[in-house]
Protein backbone atom coordinates (compact mmCIF):
# COMPACT_ATOMS: atom_id res chain seq x y z
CA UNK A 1 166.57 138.22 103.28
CA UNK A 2 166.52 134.90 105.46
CA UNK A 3 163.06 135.86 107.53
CA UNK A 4 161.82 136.38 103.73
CA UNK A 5 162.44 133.67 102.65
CA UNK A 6 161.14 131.89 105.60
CA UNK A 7 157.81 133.42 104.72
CA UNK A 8 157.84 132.78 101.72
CA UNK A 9 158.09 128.74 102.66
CA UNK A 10 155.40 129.36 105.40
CA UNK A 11 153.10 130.95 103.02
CA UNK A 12 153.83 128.25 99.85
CA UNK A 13 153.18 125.33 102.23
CA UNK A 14 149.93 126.88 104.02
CA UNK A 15 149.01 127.21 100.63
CA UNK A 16 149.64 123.63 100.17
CA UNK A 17 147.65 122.32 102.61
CA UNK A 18 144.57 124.60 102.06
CA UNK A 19 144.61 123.17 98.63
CA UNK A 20 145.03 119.41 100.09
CA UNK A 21 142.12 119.65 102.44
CA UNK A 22 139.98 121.03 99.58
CA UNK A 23 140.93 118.47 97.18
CA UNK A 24 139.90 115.90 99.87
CA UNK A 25 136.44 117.28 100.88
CA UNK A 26 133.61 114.86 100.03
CA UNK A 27 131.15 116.08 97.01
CA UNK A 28 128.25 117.02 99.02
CA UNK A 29 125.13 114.43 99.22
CA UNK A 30 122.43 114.29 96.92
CA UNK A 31 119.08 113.86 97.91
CA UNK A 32 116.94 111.48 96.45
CA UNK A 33 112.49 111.78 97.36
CA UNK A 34 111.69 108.05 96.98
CA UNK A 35 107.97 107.10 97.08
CA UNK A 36 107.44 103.50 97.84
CA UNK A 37 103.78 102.01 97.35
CA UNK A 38 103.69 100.67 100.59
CA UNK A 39 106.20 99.91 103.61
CA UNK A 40 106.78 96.08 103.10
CA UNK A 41 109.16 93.23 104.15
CA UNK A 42 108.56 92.63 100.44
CA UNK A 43 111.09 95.50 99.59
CA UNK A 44 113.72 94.28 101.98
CA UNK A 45 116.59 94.72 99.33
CA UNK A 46 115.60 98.61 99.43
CA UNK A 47 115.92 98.97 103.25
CA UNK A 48 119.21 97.06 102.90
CA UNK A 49 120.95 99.18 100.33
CA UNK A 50 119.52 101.84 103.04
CA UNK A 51 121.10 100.24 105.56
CA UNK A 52 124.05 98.85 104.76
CA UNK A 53 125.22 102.25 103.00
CA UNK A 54 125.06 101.74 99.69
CA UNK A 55 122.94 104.36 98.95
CA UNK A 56 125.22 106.66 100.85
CA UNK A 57 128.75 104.93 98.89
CA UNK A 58 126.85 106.39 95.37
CA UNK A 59 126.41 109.74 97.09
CA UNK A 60 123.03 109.48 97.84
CA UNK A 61 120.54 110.24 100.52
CA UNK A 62 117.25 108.80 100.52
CA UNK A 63 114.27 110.64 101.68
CA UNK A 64 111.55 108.04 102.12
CA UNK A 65 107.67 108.65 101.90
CA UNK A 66 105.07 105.99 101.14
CA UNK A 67 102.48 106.23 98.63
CA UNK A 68 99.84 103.59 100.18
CA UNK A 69 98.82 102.76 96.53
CA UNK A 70 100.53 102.82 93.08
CA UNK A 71 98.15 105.53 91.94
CA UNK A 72 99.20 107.60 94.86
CA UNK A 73 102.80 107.06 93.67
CA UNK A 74 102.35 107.76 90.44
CA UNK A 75 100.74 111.08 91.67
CA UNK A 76 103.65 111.70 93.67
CA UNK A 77 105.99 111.16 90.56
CA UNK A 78 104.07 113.29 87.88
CA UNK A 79 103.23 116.32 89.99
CA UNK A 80 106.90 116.17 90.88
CA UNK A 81 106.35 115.54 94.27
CA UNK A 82 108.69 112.86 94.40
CA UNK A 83 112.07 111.89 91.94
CA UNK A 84 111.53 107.71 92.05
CA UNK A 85 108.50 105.78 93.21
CA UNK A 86 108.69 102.14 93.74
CA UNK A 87 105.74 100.53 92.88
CA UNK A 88 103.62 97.98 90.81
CA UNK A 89 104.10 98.48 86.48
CA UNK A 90 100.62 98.00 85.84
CA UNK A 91 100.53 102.01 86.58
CA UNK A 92 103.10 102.73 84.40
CA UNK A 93 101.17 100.73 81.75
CA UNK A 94 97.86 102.51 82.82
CA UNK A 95 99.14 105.89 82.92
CA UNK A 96 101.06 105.38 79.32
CA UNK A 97 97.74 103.87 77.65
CA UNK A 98 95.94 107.73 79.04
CA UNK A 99 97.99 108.95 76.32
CA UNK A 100 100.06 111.27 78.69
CA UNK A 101 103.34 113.01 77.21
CA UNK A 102 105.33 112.83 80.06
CA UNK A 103 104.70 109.02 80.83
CA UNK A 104 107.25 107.19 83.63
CA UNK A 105 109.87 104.79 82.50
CA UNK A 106 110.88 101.48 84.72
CA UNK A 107 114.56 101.46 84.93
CA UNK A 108 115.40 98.79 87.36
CA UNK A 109 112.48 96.23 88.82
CA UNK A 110 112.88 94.63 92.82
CA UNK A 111 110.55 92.28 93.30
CA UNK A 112 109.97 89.84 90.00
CA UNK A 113 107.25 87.49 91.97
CA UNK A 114 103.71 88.39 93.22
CA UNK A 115 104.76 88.68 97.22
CA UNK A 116 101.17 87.10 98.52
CA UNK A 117 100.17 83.49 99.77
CA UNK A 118 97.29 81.51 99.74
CA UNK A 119 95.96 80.57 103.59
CA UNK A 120 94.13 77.93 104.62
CA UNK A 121 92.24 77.08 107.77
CA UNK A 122 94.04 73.67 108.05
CA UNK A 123 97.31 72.40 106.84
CA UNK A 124 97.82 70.57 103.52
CA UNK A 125 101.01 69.73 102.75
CA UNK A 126 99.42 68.52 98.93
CA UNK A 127 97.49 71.60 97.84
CA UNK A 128 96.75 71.77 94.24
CA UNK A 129 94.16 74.69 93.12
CA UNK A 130 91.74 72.24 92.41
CA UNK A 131 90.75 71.79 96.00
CA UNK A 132 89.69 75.69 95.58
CA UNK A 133 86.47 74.87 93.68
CA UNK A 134 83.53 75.14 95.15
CA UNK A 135 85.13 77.06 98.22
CA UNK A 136 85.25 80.52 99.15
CA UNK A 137 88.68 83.00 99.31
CA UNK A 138 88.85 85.86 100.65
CA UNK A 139 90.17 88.01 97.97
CA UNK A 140 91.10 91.52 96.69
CA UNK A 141 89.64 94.37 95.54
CA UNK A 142 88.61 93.97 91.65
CA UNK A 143 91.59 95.65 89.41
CA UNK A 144 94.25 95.30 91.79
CA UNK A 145 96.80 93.28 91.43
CA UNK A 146 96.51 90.74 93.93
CA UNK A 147 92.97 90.22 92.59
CA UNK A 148 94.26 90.05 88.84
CA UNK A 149 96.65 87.66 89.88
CA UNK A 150 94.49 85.28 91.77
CA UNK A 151 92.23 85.22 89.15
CA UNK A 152 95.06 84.35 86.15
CA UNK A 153 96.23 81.24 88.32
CA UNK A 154 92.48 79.86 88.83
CA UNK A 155 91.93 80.50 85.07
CA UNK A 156 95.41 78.66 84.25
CA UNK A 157 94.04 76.06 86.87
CA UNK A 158 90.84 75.76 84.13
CA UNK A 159 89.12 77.54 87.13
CA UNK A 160 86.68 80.13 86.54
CA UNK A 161 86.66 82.36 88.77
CA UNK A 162 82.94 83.08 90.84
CA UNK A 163 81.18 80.69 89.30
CA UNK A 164 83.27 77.39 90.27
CA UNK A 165 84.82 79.40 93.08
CA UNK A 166 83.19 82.40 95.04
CA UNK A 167 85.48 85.44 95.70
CA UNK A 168 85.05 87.99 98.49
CA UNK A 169 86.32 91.51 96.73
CA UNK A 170 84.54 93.53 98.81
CA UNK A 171 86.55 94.13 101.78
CA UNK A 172 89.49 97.01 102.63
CA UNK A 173 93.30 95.31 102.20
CA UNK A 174 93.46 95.35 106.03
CA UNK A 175 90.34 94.01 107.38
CA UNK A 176 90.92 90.64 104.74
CA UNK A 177 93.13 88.55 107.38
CA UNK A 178 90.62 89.58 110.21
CA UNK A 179 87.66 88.79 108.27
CA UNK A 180 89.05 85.52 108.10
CA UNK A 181 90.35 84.88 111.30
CA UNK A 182 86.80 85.60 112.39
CA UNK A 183 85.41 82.65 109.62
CA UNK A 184 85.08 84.32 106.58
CA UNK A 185 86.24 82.10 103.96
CA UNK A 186 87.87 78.77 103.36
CA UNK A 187 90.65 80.57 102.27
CA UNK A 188 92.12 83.99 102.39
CA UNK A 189 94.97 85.53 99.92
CA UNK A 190 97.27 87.74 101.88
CA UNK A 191 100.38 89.40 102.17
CA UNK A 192 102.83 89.41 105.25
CA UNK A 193 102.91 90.18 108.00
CA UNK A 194 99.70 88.93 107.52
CA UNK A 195 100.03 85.50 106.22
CA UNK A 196 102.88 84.78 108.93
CA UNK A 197 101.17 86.36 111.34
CA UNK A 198 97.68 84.03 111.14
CA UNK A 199 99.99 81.06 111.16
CA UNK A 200 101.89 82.12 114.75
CA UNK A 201 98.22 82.59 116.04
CA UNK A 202 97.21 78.98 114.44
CA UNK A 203 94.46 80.54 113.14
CA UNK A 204 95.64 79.18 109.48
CA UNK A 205 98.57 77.69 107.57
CA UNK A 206 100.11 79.09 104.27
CA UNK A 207 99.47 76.37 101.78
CA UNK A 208 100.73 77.87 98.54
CA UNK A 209 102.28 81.14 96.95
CA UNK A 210 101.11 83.12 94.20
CA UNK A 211 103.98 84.53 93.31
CA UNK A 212 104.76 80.60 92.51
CA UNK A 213 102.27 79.49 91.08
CA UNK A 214 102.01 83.23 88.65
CA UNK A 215 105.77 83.20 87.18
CA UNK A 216 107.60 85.71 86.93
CA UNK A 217 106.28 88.92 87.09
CA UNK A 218 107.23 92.80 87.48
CA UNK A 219 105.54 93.01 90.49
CA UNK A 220 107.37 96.22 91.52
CA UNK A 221 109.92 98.29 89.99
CA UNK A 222 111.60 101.88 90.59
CA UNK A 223 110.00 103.96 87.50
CA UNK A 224 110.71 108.07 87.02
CA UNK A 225 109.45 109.87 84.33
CA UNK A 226 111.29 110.93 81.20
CA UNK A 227 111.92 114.11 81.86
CA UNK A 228 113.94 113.92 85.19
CA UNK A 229 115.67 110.73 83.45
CA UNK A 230 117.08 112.96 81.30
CA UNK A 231 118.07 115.40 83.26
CA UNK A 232 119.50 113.29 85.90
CA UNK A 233 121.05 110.60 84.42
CA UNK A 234 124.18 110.27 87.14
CA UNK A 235 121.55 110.24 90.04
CA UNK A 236 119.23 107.15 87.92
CA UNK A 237 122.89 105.50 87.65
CA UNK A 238 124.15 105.73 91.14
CA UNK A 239 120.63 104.82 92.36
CA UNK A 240 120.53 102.15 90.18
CA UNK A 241 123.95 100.62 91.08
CA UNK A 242 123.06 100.67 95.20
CA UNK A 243 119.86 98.84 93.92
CA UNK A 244 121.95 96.20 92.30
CA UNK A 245 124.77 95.87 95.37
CA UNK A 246 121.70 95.24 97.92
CA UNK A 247 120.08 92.45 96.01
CA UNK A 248 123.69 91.06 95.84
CA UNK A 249 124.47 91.54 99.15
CA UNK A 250 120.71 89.78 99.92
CA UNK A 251 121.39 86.87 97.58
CA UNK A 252 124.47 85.94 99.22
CA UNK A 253 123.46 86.25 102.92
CA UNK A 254 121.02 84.31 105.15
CA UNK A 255 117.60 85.22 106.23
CA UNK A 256 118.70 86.03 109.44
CA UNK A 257 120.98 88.46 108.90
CA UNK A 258 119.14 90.36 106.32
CA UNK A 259 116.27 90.18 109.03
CA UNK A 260 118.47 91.67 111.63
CA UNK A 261 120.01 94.40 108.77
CA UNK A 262 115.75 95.65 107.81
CA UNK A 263 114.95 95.64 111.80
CA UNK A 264 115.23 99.09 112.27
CA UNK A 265 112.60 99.70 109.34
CA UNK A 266 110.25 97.50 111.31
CA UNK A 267 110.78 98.07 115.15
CA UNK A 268 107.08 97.15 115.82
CA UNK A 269 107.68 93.62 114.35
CA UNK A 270 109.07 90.80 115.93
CA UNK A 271 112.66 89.74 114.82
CA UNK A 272 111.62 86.27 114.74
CA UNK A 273 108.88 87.17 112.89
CA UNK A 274 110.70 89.17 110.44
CA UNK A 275 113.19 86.39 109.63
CA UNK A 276 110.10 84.29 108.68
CA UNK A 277 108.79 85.97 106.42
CA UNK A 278 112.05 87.01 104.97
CA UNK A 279 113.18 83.35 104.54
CA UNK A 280 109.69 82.64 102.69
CA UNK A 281 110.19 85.52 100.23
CA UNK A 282 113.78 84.47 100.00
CA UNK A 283 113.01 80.68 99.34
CA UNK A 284 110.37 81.45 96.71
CA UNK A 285 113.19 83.87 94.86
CA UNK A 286 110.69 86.51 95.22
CA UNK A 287 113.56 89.15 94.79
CA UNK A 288 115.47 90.04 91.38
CA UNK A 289 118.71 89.38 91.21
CA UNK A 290 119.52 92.30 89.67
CA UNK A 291 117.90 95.19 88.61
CA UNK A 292 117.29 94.56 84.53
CA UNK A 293 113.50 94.37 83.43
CA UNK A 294 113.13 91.69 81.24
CA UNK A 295 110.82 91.87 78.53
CA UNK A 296 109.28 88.58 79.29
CA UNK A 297 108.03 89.25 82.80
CA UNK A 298 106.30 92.85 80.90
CA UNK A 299 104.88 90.40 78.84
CA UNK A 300 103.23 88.15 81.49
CA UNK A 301 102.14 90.77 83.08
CA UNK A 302 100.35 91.88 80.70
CA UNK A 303 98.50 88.68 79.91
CA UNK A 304 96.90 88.88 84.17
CA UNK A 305 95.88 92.12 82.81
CA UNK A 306 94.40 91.43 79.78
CA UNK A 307 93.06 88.36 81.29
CA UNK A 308 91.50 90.17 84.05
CA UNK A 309 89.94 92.62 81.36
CA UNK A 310 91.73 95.64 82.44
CA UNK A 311 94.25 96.29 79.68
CA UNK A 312 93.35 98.93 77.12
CA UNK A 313 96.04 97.97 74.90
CA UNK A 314 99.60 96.50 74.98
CA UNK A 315 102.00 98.64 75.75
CA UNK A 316 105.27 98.21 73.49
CA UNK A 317 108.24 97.43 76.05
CA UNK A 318 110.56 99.53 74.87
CA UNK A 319 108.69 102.88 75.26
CA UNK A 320 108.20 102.05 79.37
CA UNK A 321 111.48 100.25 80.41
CA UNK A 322 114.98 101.56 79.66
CA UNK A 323 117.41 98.64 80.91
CA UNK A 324 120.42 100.60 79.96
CA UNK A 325 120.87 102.04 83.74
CA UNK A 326 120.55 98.58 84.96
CA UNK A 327 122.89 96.97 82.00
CA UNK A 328 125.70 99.63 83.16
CA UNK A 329 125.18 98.83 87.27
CA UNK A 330 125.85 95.10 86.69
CA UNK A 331 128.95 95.40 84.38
């Protein structure tokens, strides 16, 4: 009766510990297929919650593909080739104005300035726009949004654009900074690496931001359509909430660590480099500090594009942004 009993003990606590180590396995890993427009410094918070494990503490696992333009990305998103894209809300705008059923919904934006600067061949530590007329810039291609930008902030200068300034719109994204390192131009509008990049060569000297001089804008935000929104409601939180915890984490930390944290996404780049261009983006408050879309910065956005002549119609604000994800992940 004794060795019974023994077994019985055996067996009972065996039993126990199965049941322990089951209760403390981890709930497997989800997989998220993010699309991002391009692969930018300008996105640095992403690559930080990427980095830093936040995406991983929400149960997360990011797949990453880039789009290499926001109609690309929105491709990727409605032919389900991808759960989340990250790119500019003039598509989702665009897309919603087609009259399309299943039309994507911005649920928490990144970036809330325009992330390109205005180069000159010399320095000028007293720029105004008015020193742009009669000059030639090197500009972007028409209906894009660096263009549309560009051409708002000449027109709020009481600048009309190519007639008291000429703009080059003819050239691809990347040949723009070579074009004018080879003297195209009295200025060029560029992005970085670019813009940092011609000033290490002393080829030219940022002399003012458009993302400044603009306002605040939804440059880019992470948009998914309706339907896997409401399907996957946990996932859009959890994303959300790493969103939120990187931008924190990049609000209260210095260039030069966040540069060092986003190396890995950009071994090709110089670290030095890197921490210049983040402490420009970072100085000009070019990144949210949180994830909720604000109504006002849909609404500026939509004057460049009706400004720029390619808006349709307005698009109501609460059909293409739901802020409740974002609302929740800041609480």
């Amino acid at each position: 009766m004794k060795k019974l009993g023994w077994i019985k003990c055996i067996t009972f606590f065996l039993i126990f510990l199965l049941l322990l180590c089951t209760g403390c396995q981890k709930k497997e890993t989800e997989i998220i297929r993010l699309n991002e427009v391009v692969h930018s410094i300008f996105y640095a918070p992403q690559y930080v919650a990427m980095e830093k494990g936040f995406f991983k503490e929400e149960g997360l696992e990011i797949e990453l593909s880039i789009g290499w333009g926001a109609d690309k990305s929105m491709t990727a998103l409605v032919s389900k080739n991808a759960d989340i894209a990250l790119m500019g809300t003039e598509a989702s705008i665009y897309v919603y104005n087609q009259g399309k059923e299943d039309y994507v919904i911005n649920f928490a934006q990144l970036t809330q300035k325009a992330g390109n600067f205005l180069v000159a061949r010399e320095p000028d530590s007293t720029f105004t726009w008015e020193k742009a007329k009669g000059k030639t810039i090197v500009g972007g291609r028409p209906g894009g949004m660096p263009q549309m930008v560009l051409e708002y902030i000449l027109k709020q200068n009481e600048i009309q654009p190519f007639e008291d300034v000429n703009i080059i719109t003819n050239l691809q994204f990347n040949a723009t900074a070579g074009a004018f390192i080879g003297g195209t131009g009295d200025y060029t509008v560029e992005f970085e690496p670019a813009a940092s990049t011609i000033e290490a060569e002393g080829a030219g000297y940022v002399v003012a931001s458009l993302g400044t001089a603009s306002g605040n804008v939804p440059y880019t935000a992470y948009a998914a359509t309706q339907e896997y929104i409401e399907k996957n409601p946990d996932r859009i939180q959890r994303f959300t909430n790493a969103i939120y915890k990187a931008q924190q984490w990049v609000e209260e930390n210095e260039p030069e660590e966040i540069a060092k944290v986003i190396q890995p996404h950009f071994a090709e780049t110089d670290l030095d480099l890197i921490t210049t261009i983040v402490r420009r983006y970072k100085d000009q408050g070019s990144w949210s500090l949180n994830p909720v879309f604000e109504k006002e910065s849909l609404d500026l956005l939509q004057d460049i594009l009706e400004m720029a002549g390619e808006l349709e119609k307005r698009v109501p604000y609460e059909d293409i942004v739901n802020t409740d994800f974002a609302h929740q992940a800041i609480k």
